[in-house]
PDB file of N, CA and C in Angstrom:
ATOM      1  N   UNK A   1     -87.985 -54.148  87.564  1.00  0.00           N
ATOM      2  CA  UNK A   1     -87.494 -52.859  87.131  1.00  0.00           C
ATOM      3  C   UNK A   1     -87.652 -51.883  88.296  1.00  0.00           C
ATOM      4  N   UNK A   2     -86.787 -51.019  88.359  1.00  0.00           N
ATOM      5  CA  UNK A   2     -86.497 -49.807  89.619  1.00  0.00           C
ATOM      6  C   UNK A   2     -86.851 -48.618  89.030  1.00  0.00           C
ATOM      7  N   UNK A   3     -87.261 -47.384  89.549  1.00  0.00           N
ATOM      8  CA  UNK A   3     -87.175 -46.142  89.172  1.00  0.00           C
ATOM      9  C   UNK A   3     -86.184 -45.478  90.589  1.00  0.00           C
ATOM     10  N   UNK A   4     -85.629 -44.480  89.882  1.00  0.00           N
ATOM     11  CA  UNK A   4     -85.258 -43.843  90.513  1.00  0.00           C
ATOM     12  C   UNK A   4     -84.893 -42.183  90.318  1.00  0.00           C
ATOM     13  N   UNK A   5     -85.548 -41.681  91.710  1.00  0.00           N
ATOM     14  CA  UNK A   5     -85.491 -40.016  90.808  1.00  0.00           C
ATOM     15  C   UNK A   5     -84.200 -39.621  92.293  1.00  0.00           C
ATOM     16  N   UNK A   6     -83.638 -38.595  91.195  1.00  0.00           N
ATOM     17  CA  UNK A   6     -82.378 -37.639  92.229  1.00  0.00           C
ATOM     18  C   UNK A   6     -82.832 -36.765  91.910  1.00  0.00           C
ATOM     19  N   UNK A   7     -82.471 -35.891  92.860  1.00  0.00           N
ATOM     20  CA  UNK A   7     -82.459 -34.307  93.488  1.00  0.00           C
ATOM     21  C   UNK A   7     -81.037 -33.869  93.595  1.00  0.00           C
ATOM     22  N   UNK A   8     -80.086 -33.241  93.135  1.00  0.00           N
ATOM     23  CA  UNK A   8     -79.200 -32.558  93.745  1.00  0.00           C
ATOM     24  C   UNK A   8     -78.835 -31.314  93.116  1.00  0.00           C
ATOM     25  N   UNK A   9     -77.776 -30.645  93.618  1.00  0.00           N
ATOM     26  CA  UNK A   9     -77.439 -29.535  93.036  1.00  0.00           C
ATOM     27  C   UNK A   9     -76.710 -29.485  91.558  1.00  0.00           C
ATOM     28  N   UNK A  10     -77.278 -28.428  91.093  1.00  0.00           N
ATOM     29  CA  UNK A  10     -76.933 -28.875  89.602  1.00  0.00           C
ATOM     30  C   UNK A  10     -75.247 -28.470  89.526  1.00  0.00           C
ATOM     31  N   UNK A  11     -74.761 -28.117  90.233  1.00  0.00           N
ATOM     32  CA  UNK A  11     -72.943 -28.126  89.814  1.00  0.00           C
ATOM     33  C   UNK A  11     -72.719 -29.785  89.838  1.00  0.00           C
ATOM     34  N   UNK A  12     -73.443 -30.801  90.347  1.00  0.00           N
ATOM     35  CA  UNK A  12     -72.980 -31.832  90.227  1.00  0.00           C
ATOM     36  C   UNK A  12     -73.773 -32.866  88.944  1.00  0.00           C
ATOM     37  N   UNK A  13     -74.236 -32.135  87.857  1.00  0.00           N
ATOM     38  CA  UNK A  13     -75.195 -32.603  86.769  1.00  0.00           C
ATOM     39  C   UNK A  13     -74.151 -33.669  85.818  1.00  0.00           C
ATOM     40  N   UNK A  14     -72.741 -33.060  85.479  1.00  0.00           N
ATOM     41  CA  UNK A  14     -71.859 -33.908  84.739  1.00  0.00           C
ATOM     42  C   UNK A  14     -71.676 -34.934  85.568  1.00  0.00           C
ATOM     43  N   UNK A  15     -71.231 -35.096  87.164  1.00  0.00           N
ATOM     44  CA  UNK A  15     -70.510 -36.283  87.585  1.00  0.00           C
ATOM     45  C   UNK A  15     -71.809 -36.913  88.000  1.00  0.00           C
ATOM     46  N   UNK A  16     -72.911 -36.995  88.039  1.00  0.00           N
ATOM     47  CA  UNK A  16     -73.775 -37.674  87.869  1.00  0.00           C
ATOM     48  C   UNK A  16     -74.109 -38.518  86.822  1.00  0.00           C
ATOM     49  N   UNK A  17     -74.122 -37.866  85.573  1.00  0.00           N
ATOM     50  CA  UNK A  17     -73.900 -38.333  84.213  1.00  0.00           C
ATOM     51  C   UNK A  17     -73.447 -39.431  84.050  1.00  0.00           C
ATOM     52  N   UNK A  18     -71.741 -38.978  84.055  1.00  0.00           N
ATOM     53  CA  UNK A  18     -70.942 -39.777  84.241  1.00  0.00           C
ATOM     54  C   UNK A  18     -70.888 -41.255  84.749  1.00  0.00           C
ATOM     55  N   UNK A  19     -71.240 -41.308  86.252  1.00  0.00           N
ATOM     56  CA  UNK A  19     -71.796 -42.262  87.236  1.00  0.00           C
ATOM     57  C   UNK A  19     -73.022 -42.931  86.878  1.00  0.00           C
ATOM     58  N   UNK A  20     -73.469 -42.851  86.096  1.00  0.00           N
ATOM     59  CA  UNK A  20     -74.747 -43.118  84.868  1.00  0.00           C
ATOM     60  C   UNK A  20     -74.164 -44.210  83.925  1.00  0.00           C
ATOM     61  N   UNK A  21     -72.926 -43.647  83.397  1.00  0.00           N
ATOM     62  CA  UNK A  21     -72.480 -43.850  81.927  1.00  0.00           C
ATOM     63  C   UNK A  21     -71.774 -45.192  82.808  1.00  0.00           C
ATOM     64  N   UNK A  22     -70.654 -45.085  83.747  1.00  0.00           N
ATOM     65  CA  UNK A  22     -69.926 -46.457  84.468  1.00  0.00           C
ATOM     66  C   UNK A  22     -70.870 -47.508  85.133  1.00  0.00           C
ATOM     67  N   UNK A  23     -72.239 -47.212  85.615  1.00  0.00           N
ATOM     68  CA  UNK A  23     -73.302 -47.892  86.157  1.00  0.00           C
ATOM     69  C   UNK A  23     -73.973 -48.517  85.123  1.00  0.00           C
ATOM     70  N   UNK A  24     -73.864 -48.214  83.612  1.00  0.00           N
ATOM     71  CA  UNK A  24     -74.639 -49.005  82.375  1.00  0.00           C
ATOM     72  C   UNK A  24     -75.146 -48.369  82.283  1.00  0.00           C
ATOM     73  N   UNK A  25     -76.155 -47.020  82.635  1.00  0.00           N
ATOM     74  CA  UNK A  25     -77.326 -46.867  82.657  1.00  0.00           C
ATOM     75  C   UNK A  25     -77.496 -45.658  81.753  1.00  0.00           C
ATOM     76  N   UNK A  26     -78.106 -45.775  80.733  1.00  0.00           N
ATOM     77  CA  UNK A  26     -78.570 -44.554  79.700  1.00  0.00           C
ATOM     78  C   UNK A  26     -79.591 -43.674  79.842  1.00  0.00           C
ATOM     79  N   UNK A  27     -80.793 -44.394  79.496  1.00  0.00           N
ATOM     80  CA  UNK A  27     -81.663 -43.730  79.206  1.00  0.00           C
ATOM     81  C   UNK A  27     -82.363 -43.038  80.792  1.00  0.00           C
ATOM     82  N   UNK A  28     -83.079 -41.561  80.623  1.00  0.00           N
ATOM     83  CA  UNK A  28     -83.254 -40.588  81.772  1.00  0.00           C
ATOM     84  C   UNK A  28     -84.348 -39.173  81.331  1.00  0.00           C
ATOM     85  N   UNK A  29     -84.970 -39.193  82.265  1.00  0.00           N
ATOM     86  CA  UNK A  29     -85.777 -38.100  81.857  1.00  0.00           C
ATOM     87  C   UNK A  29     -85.362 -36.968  82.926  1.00  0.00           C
ATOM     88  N   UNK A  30     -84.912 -35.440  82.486  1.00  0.00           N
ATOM     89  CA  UNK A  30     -84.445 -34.770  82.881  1.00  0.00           C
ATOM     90  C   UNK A  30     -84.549 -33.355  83.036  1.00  0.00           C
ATOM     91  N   UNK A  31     -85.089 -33.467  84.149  1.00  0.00           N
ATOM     92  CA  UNK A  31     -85.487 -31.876  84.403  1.00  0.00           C
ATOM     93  C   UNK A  31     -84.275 -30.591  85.202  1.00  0.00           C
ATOM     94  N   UNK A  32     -83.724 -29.516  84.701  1.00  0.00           N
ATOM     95  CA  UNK A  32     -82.772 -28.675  85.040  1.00  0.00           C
ATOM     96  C   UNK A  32     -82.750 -27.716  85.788  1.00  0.00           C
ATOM     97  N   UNK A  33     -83.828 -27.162  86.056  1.00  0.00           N
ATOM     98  CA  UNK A  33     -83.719 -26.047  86.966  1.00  0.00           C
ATOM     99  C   UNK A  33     -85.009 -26.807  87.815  1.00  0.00           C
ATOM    100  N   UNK A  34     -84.792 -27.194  89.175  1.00  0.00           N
ATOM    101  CA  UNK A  34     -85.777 -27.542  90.247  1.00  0.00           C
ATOM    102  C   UNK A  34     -85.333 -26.881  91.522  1.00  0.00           C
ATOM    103  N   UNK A  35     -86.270 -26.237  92.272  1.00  0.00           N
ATOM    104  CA  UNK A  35     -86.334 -25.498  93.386  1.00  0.00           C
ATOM    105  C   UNK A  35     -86.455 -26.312  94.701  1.00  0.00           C
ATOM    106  N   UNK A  36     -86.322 -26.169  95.952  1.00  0.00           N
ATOM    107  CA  UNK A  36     -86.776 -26.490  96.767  1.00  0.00           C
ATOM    108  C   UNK A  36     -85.782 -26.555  98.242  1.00  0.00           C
ATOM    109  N   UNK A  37     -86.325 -27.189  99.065  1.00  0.00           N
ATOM    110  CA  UNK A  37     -85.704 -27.212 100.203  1.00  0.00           C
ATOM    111  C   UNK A  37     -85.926 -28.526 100.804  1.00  0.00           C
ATOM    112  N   UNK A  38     -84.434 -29.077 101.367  1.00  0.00           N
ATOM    113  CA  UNK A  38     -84.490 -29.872 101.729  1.00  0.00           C
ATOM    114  C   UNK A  38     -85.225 -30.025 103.330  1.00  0.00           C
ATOM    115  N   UNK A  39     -85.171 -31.853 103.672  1.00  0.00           N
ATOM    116  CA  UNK A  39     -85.773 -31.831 105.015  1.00  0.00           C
ATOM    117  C   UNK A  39     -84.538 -31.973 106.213  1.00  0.00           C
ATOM    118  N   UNK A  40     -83.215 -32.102 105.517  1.00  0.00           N
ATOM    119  CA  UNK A  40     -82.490 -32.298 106.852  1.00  0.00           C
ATOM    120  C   UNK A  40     -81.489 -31.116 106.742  1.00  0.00           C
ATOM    121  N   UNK A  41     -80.085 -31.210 106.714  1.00  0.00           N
ATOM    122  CA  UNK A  41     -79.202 -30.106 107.240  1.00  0.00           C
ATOM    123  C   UNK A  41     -78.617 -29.266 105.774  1.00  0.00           C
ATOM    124  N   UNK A  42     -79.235 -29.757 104.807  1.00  0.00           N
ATOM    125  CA  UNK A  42     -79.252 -28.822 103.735  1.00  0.00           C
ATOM    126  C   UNK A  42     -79.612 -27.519 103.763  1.00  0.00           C
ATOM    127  N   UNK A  43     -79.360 -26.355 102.633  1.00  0.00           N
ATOM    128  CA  UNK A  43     -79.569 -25.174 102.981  1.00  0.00           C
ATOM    129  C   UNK A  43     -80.626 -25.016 101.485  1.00  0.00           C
ATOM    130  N   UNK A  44     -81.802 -24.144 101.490  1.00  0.00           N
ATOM    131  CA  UNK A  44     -82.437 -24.225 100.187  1.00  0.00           C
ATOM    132  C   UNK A  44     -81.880 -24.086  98.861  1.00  0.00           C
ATOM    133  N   UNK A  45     -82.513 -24.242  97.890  1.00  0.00           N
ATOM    134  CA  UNK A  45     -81.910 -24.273  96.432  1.00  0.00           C
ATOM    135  C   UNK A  45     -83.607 -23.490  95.900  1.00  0.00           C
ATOM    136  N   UNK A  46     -83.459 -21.998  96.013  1.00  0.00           N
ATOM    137  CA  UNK A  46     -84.628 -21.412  94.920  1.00  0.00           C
ATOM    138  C   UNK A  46     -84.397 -20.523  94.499  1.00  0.00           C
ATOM    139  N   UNK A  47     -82.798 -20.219  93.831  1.00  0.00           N
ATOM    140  CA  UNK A  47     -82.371 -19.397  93.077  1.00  0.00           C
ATOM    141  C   UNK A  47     -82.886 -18.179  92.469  1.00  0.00           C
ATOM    142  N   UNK A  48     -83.059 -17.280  94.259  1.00  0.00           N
ATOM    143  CA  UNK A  48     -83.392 -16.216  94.316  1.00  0.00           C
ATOM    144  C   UNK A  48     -82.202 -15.779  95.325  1.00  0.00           C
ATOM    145  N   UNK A  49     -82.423 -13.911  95.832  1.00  0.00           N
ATOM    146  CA  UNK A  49     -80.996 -13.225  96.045  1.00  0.00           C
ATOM    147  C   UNK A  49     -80.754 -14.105  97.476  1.00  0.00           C
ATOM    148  N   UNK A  50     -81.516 -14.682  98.176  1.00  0.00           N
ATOM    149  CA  UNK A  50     -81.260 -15.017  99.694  1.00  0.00           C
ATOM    150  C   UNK A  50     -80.598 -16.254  99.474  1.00  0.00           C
ATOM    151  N   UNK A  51     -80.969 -17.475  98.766  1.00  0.00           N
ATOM    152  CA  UNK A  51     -80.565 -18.534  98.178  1.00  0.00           C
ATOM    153  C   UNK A  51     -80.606 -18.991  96.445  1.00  0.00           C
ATOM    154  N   UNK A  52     -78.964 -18.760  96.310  1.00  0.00           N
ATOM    155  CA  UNK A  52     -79.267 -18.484  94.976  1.00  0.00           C
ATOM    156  C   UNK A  52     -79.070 -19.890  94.128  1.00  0.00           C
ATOM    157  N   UNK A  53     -79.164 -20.695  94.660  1.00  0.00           N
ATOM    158  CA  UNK A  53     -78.443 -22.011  94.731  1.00  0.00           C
ATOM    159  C   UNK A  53     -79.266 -22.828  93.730  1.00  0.00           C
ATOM    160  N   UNK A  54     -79.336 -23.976  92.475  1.00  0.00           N
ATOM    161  CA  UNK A  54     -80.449 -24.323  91.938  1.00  0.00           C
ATOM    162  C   UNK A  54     -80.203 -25.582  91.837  1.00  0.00           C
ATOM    163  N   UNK A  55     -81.191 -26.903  91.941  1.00  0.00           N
ATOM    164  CA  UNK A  55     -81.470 -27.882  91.866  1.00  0.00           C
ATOM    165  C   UNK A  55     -81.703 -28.113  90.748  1.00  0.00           C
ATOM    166  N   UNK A  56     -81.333 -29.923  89.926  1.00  0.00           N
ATOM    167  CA  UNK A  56     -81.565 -30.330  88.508  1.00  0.00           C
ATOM    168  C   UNK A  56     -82.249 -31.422  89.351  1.00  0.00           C
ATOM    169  N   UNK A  57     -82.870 -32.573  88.365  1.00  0.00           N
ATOM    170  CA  UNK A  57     -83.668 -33.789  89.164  1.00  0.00           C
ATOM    171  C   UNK A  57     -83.340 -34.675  87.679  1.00  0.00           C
ATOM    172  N   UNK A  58     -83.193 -35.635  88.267  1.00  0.00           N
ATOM    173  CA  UNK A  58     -83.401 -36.909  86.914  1.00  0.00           C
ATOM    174  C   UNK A  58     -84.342 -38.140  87.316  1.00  0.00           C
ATOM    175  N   UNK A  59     -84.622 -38.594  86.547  1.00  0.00           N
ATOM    176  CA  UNK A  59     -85.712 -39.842  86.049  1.00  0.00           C
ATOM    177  C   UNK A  59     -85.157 -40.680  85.631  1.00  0.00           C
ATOM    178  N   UNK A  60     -85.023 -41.940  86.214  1.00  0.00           N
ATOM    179  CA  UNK A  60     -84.634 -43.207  85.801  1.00  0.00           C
ATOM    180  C   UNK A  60     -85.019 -44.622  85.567  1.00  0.00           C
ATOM    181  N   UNK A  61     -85.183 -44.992  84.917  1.00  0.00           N
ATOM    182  CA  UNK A  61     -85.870 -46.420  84.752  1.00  0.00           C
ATOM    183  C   UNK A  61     -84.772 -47.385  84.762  1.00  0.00           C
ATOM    184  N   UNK A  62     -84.665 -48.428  85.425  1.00  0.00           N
ATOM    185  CA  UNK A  62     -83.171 -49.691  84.974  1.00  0.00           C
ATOM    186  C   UNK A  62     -83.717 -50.816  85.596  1.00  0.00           C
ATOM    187  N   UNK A  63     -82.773 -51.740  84.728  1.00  0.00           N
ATOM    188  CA  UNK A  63     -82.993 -53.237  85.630  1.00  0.00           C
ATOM    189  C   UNK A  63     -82.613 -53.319  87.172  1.00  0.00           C
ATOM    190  N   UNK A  64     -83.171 -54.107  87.949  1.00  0.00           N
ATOM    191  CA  UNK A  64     -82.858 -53.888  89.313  1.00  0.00           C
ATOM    192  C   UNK A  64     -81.530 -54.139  89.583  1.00  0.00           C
ATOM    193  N   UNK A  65     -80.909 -54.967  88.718  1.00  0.00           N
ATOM    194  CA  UNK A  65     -79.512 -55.385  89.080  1.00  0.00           C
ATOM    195  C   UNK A  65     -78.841 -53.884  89.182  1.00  0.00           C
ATOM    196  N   UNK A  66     -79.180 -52.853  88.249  1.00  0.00           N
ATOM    197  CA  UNK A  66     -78.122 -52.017  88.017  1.00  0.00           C
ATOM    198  C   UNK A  66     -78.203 -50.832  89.200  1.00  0.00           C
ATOM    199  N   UNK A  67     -78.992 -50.920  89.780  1.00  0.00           N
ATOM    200  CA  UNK A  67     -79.271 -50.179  91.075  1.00  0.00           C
ATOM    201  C   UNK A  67     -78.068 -49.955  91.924  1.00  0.00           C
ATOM    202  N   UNK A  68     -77.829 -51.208  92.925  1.00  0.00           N
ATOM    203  CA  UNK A  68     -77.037 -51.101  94.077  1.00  0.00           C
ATOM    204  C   UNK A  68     -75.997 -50.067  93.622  1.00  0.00           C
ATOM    205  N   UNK A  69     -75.091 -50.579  92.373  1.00  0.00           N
ATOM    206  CA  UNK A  69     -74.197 -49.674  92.130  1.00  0.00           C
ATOM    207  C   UNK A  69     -73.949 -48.827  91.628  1.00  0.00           C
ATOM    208  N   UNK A  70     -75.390 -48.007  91.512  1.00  0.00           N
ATOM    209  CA  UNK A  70     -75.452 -46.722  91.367  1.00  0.00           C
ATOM    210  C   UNK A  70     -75.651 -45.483  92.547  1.00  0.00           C
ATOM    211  N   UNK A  71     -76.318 -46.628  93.145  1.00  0.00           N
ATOM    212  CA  UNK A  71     -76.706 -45.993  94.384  1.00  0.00           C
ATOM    213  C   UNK A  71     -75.453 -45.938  95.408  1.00  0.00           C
ATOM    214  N   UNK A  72     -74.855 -46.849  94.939  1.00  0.00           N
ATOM    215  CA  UNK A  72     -73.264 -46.565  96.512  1.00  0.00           C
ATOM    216  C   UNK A  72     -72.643 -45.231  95.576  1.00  0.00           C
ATOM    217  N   UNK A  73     -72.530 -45.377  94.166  1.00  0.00           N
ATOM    218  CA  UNK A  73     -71.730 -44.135  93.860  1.00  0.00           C
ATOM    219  C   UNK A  73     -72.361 -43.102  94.091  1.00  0.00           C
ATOM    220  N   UNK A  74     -73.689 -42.916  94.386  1.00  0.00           N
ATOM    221  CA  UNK A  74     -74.279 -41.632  94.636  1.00  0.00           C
ATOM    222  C   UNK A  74     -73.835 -41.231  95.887  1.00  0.00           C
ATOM    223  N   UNK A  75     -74.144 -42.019  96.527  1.00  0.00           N
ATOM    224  CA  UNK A  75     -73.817 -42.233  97.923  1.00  0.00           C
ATOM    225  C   UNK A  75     -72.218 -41.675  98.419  1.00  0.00           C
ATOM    226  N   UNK A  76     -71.062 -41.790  97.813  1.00  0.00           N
ATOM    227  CA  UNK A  76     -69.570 -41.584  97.537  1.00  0.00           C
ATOM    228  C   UNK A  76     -69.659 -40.269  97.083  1.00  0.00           C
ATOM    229  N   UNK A  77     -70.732 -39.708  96.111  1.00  0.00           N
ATOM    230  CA  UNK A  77     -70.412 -38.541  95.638  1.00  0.00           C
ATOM    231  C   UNK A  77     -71.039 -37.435  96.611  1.00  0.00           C
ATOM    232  N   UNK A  78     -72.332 -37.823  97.565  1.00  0.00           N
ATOM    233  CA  UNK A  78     -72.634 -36.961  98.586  1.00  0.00           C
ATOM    234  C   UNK A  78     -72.163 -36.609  99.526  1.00  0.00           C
ATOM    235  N   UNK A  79     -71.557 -37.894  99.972  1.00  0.00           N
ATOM    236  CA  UNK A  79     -70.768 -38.119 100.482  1.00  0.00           C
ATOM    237  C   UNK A  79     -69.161 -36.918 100.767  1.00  0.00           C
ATOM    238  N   UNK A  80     -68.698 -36.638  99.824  1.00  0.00           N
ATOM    239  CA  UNK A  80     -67.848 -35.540  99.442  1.00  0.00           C
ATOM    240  C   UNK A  80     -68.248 -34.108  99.899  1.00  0.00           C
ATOM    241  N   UNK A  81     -69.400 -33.666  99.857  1.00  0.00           N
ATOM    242  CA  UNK A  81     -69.670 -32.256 100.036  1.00  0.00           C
ATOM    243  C   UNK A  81     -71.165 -32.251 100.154  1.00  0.00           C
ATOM    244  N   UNK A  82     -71.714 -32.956 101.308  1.00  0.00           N
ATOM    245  CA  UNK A  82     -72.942 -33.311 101.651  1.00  0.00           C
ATOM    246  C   UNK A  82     -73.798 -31.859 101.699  1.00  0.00           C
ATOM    247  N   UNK A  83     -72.907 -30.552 102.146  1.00  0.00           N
ATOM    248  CA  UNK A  83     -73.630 -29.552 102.355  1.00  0.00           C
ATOM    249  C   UNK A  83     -74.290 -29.223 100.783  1.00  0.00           C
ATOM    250  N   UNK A  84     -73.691 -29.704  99.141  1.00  0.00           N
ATOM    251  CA  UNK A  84     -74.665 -29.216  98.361  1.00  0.00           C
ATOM    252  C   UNK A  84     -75.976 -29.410  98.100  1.00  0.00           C
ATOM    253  N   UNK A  85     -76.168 -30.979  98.433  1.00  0.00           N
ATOM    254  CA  UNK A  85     -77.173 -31.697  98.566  1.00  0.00           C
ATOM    255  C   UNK A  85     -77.605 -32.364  97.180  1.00  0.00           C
ATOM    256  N   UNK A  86     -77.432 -34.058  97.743  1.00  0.00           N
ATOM    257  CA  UNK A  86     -77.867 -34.952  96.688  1.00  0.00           C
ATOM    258  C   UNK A  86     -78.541 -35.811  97.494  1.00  0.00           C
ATOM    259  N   UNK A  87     -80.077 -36.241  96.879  1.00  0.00           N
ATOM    260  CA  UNK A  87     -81.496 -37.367  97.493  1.00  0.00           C
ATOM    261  C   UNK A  87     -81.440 -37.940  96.172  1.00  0.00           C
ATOM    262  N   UNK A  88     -81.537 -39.383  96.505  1.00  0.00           N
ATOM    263  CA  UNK A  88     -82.576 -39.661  95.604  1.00  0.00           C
ATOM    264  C   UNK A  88     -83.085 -41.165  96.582  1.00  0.00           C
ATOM    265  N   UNK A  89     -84.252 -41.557  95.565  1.00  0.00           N
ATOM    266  CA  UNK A  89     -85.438 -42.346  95.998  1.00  0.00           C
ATOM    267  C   UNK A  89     -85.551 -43.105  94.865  1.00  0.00           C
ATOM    268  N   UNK A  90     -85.929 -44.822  95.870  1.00  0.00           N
ATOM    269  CA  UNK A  90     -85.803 -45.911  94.703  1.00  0.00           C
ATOM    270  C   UNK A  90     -87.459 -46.470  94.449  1.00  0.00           C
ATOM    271  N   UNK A  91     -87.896 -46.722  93.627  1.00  0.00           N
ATOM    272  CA  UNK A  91     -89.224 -47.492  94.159  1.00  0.00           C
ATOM    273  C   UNK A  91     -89.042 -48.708  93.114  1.00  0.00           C
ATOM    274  N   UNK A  92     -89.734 -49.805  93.138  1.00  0.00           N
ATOM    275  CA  UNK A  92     -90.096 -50.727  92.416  1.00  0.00           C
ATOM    276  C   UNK A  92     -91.493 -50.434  91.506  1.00  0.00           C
ATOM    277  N   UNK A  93     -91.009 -50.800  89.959  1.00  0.00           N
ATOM    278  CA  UNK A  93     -91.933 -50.273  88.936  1.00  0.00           C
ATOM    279  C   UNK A  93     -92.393 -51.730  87.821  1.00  0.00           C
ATOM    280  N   UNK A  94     -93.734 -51.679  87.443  1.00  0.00           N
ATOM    281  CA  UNK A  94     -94.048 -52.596  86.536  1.00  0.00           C
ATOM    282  C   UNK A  94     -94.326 -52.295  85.358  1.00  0.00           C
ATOM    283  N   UNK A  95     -93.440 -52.881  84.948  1.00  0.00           N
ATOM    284  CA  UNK A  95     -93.651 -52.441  82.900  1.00  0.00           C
ATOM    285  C   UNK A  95     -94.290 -53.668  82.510  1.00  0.00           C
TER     286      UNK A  95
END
């Protein structure tokens, strides 16, 4: 089993979803308003007057199979407009 948590900007919360729903993958723990700043050529997200910009994050648990191809579509969707900013991070988990 994989976990995997994303970071991105929350204008992209539906097509994430979505990319969820075509990847198999349901179940998610989900947090909506997250702050922060990235480490590479991103611009912050702490939705205040200088950067008003706000981050959502999700929680994922799945079989490992269902990974790869979630992860290239993430990958396709950052891909598109890298300046909003989408991370995420995989680890291996034991249930």
């Amino acid at each position: 089993m994989k976990a995997i948590f994303i970071s991105y900007n929350q204008a992209y919360h539906e097509e994430i979803i979505d990319i969820m729903e075509r990847s198999q993958i349901r179940g998610y723990t989900y947090w909506e308003t997250v702050k922060g700043k990235g480490s590479f050529r991103g611009e912050p997200h702490l939705g205040d007057h200088a950067w008003p910009t706000l981050n959502s994050a999700l929680l994922i648990f799945a079989d490992d199979s269902l990974i790869p191809s979630l992860k290239a579509k993430l990958k396709d969707l950052d891909a598109k407009s890298e300046a909003m900013g989408l991370r995420f991070f995989t680890w291996t988990i034991d249930s």
